[in-house]
C-alpha atoms as a PDB file:
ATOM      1  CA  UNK A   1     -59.451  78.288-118.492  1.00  0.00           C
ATOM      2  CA  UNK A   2     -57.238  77.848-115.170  1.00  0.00           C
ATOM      3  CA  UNK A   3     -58.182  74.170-115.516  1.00  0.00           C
ATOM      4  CA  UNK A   4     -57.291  73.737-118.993  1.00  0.00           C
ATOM      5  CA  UNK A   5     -53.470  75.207-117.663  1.00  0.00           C
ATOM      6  CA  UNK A   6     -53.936  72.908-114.526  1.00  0.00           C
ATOM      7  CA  UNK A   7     -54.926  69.313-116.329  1.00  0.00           C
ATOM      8  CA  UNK A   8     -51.726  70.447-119.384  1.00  0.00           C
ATOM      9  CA  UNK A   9     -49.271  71.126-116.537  1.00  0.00           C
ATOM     10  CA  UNK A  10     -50.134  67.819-115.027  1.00  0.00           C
ATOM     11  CA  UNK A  11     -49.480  66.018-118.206  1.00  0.00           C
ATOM     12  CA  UNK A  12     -45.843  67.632-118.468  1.00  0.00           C
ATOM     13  CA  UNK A  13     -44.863  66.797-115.188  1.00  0.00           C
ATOM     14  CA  UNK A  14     -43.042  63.596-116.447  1.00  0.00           C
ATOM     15  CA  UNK A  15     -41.363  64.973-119.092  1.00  0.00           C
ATOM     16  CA  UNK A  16     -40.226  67.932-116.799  1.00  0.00           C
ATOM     17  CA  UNK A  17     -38.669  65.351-114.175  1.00  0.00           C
ATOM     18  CA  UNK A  18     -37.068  63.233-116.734  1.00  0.00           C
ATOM     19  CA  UNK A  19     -35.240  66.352-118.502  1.00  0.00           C
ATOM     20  CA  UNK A  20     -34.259  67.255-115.145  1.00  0.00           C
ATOM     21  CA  UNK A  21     -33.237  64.533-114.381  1.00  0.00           C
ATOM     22  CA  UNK A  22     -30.908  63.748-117.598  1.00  0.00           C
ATOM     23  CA  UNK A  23     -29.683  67.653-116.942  1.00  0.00           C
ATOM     24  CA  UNK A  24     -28.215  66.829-113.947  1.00  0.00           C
ATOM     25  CA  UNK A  25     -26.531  63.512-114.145  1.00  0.00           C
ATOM     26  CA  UNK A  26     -22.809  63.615-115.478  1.00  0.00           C
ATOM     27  CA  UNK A  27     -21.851  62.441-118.699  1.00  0.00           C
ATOM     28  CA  UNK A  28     -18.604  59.976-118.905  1.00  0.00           C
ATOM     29  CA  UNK A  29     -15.937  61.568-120.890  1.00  0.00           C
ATOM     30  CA  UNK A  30     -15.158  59.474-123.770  1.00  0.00           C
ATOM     31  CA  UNK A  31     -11.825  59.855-125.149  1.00  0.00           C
ATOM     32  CA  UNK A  32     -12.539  59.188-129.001  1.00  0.00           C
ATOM     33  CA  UNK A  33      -8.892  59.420-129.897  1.00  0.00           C
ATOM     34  CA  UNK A  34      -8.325  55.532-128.710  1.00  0.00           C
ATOM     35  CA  UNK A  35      -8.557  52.814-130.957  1.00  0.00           C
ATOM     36  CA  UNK A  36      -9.934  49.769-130.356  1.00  0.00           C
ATOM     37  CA  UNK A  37      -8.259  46.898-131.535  1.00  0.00           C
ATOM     38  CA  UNK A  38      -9.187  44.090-129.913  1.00  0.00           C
ATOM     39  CA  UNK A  39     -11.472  43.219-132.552  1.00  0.00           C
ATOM     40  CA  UNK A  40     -11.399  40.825-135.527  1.00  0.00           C
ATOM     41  CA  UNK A  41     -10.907  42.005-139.064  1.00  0.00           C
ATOM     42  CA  UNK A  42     -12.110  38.652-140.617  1.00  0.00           C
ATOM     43  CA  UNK A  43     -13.487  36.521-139.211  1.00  0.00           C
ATOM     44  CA  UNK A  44     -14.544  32.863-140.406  1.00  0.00           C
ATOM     45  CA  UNK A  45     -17.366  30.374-139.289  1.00  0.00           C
ATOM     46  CA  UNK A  46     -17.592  26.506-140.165  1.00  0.00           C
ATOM     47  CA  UNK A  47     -14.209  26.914-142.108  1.00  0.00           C
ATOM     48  CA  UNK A  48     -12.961  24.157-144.485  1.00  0.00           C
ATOM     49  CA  UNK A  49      -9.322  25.754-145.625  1.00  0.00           C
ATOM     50  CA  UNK A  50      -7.594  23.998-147.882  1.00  0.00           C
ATOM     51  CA  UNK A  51      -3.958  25.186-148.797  1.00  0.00           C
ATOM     52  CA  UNK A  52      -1.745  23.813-151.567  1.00  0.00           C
ATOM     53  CA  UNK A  53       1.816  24.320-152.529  1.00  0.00           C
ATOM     54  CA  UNK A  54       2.615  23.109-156.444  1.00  0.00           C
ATOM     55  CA  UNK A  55      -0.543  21.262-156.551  1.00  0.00           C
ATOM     56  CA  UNK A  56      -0.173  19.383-153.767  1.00  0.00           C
ATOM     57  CA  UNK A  57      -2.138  19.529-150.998  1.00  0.00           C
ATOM     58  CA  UNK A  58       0.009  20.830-147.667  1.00  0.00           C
ATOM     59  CA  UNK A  59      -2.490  21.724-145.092  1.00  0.00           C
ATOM     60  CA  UNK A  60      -5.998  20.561-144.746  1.00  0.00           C
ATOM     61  CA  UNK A  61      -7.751  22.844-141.970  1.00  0.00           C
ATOM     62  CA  UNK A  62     -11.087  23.003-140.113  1.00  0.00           C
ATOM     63  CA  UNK A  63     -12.538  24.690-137.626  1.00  0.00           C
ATOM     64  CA  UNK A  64     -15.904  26.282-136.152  1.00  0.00           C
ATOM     65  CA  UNK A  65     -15.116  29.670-135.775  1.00  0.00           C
ATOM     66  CA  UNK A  66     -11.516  31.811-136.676  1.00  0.00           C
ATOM     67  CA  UNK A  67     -10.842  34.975-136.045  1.00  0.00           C
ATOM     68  CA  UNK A  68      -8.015  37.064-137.276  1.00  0.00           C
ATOM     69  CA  UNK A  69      -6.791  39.985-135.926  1.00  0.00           C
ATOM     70  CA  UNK A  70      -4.424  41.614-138.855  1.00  0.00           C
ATOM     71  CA  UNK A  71      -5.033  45.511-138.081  1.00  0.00           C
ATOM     72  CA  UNK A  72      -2.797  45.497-134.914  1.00  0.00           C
ATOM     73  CA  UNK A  73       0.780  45.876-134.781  1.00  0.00           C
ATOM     74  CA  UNK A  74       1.803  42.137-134.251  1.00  0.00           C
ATOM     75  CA  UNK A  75      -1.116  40.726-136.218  1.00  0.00           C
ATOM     76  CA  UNK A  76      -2.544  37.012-135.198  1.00  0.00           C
ATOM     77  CA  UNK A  77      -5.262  34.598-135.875  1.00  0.00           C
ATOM     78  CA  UNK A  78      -7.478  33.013-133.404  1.00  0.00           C
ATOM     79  CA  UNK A  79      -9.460  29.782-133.022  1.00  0.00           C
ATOM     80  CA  UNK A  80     -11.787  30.277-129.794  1.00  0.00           C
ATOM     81  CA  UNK A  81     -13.813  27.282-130.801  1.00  0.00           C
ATOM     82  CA  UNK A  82     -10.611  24.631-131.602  1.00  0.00           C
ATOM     83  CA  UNK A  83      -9.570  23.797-134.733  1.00  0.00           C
ATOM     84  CA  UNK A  84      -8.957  19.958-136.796  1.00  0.00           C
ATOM     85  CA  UNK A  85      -6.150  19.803-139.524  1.00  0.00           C
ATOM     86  CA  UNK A  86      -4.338  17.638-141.433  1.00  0.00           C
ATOM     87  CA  UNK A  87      -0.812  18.380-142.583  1.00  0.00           C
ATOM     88  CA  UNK A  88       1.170  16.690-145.026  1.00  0.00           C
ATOM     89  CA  UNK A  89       4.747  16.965-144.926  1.00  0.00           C
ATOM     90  CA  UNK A  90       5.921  13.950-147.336  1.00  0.00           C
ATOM     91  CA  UNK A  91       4.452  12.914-150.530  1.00  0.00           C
ATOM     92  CA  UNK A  92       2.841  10.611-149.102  1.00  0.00           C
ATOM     93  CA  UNK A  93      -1.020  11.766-149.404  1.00  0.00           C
ATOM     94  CA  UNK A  94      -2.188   8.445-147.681  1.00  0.00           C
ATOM     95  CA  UNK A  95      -0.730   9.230-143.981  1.00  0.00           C
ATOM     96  CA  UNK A  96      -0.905  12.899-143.473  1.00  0.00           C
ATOM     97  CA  UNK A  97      -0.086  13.965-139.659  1.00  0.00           C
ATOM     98  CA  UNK A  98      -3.038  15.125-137.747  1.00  0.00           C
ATOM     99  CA  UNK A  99      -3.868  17.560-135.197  1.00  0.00           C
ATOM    100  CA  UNK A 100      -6.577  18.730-133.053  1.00  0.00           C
ATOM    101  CA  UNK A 101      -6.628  21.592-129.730  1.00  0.00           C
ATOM    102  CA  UNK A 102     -10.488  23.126-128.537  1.00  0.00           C
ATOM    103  CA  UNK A 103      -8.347  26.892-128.766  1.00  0.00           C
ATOM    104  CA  UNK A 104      -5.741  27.465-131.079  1.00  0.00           C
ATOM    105  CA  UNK A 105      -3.341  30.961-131.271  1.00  0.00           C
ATOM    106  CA  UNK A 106      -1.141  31.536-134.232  1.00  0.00           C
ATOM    107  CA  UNK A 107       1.275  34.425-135.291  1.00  0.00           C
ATOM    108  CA  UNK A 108       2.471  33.715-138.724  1.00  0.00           C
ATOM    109  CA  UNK A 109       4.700  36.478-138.517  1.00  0.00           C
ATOM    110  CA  UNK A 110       6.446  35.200-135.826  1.00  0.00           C
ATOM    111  CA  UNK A 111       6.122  31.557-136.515  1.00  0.00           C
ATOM    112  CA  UNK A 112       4.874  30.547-133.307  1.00  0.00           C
ATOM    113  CA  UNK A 113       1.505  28.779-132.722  1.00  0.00           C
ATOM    114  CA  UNK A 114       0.083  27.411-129.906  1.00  0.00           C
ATOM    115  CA  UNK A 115      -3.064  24.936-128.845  1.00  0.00           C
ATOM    116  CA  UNK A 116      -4.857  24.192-125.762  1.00  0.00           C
ATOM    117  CA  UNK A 117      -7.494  22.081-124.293  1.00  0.00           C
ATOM    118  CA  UNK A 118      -6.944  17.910-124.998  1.00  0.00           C
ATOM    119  CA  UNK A 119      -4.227  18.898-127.879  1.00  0.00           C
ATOM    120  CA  UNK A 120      -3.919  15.503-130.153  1.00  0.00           C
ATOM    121  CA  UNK A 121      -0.912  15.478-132.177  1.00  0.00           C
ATOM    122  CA  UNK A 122      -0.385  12.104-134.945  1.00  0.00           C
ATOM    123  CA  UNK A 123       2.392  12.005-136.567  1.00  0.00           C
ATOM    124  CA  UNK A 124       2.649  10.630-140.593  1.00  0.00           C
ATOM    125  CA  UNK A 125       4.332   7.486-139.123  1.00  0.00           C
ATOM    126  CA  UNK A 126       1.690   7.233-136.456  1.00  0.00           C
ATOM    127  CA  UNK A 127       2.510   8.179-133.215  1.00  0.00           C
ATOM    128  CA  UNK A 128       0.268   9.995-130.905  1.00  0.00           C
ATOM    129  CA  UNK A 129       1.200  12.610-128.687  1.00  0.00           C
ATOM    130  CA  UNK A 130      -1.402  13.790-126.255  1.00  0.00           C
ATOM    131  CA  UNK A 131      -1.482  16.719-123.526  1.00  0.00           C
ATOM    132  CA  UNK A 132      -3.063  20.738-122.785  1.00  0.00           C
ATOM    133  CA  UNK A 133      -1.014  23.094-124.336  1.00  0.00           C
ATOM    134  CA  UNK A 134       1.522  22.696-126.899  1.00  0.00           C
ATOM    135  CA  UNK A 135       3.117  25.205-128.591  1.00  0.00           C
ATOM    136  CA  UNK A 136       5.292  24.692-131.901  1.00  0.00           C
ATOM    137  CA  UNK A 137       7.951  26.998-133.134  1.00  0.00           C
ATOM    138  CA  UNK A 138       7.528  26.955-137.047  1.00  0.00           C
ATOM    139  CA  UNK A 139      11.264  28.384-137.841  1.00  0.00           C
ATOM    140  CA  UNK A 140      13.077  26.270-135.723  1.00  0.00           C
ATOM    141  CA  UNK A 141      10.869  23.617-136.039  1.00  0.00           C
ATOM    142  CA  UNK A 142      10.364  22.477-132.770  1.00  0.00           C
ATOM    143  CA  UNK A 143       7.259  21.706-130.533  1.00  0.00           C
ATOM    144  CA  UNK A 144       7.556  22.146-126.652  1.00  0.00           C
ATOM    145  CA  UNK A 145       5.349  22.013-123.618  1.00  0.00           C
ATOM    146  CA  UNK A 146       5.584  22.322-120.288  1.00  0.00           C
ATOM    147  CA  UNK A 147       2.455  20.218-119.141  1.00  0.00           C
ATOM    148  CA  UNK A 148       2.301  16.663-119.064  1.00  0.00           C
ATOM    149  CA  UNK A 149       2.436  14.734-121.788  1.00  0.00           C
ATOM    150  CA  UNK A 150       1.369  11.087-122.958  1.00  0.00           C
ATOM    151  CA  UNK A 151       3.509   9.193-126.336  1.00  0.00           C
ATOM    152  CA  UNK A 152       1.570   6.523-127.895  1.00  0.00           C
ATOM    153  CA  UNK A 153       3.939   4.868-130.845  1.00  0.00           C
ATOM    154  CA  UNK A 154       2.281   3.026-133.604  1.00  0.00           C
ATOM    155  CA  UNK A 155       3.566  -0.256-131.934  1.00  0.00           C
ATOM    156  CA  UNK A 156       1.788   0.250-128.943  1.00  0.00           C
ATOM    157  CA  UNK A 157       4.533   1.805-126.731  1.00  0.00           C
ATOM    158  CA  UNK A 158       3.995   4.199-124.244  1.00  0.00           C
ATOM    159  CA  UNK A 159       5.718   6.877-122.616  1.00  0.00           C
ATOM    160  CA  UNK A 160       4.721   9.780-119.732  1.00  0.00           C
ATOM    161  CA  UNK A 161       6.312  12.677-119.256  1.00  0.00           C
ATOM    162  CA  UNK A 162       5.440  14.977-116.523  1.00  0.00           C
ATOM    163  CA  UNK A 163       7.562  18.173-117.053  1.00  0.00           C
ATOM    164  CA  UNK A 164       6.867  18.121-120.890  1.00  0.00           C
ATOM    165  CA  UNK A 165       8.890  17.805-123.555  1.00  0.00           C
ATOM    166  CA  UNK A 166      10.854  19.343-126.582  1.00  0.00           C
ATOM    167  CA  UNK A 167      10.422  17.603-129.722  1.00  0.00           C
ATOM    168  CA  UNK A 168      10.940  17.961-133.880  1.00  0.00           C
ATOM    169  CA  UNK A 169       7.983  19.015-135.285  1.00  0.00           C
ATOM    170  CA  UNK A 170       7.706  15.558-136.987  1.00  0.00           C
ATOM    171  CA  UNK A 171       8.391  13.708-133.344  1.00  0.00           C
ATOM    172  CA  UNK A 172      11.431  11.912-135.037  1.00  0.00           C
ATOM    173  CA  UNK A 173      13.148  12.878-131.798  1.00  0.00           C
ATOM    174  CA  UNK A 174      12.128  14.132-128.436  1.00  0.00           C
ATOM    175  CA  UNK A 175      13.415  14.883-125.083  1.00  0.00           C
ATOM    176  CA  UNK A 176      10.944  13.948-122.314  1.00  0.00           C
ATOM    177  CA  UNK A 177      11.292  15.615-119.091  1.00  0.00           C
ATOM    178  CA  UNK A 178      10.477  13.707-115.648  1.00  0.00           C
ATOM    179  CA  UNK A 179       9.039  10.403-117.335  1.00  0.00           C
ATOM    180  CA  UNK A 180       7.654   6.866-116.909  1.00  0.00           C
ATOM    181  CA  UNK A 181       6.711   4.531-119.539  1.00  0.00           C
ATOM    182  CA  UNK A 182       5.911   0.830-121.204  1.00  0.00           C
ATOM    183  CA  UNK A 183       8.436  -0.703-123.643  1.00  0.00           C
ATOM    184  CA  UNK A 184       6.924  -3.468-124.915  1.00  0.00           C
ATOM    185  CA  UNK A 185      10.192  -5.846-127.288  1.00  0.00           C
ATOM    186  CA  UNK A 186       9.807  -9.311-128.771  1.00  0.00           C
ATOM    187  CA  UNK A 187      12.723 -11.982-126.308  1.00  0.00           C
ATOM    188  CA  UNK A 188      14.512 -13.878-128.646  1.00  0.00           C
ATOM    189  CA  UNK A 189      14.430 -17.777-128.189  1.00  0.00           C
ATOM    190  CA  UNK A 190      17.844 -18.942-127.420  1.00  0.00           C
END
């Protein structure tokens, strides 16, 4: 019978460390008052978004992956994988402007948006405007940046600017900090 008690003990041993063990080791205080917000309430992947306004088509978006975060005080949307849209500001359905950034930030709330990472901008009369980061203020309807920046027009001309630039949204006008560029113009035969 002493064996029987000997050979049982033996097979406890292990559970008798472990619960030791476990005893004695401190727990981490968790403090289950604090939210976490830092987490998406919706999130989208492979989105096609289409938004009209009267019928007519306004904004044509597309992106791998969004992510909006809308229960937080200041609520945003993200777009950790880039985004593609077309937006059309004239009637014009033929030439919409384009746009295309591998991360995208907006706050609709505060109408201010941002894109990073070889951020294309077209414009419906076809210039290109190409840098990093661009950010566009939707109320006062301005975009600005601080990087470098390349303009492409439609006829072929080309402009640098180092320091950035502040622009309309529509790049009817913009004011190029620190830059270079190519004017190409037709000499008249005299």
């Amino acid at each position: 019978m002493n064996l029987l008690n000997y050979s049982g003990l033996k097979r406890l041993i292990p559970f008798i460390i472990l619960l030791i063990y476990f005893g004695c080791t401190k727990t981490q205080d968790v403090d289950l008052n604090k939210k976490k917000h830092d987490f998406p309430s919706r999130t989208l992947i492979d989105a096609h978004i289409i938004y009209k306004d009267s019928g007519r088509i306004v904004l044509n978006l597309r992106s791998p992956l969004i992510e909006e975060y809308a229960m937080i005080d200041s609520p945003y949307t993200k777009f950790p994988k880039g985004l593609e849209m077309n937006f059309y500001n004239n009637k014009n359905i033929d030439s919409p402007g384009y746009l295309r950034a591998n991360w995208g930030w907006m706050s609709e709330i505060k109408g201010w948006y941002e894109g990073r990472g070889d951020v294309v901008v077209i414009s419906e009369k076809g210039d290109t405007l190409k840098t990093q980061k661009l950010f566009w203020n939707k109320q006062r309807r301005k975009i600005f940046t601080q990087d470098t920046v390349y303009i492409v027009s439609k006829e072929g001309d080309s402009i640098q600017a180092n320091n950035g630039l502040e622009a309309k949204d529509d790049l009817s006008e913009y004011m190029l900090f620190n830059n270079s560029g190519i004017k190409f113009y037709e000499e008249e035969e005299n």
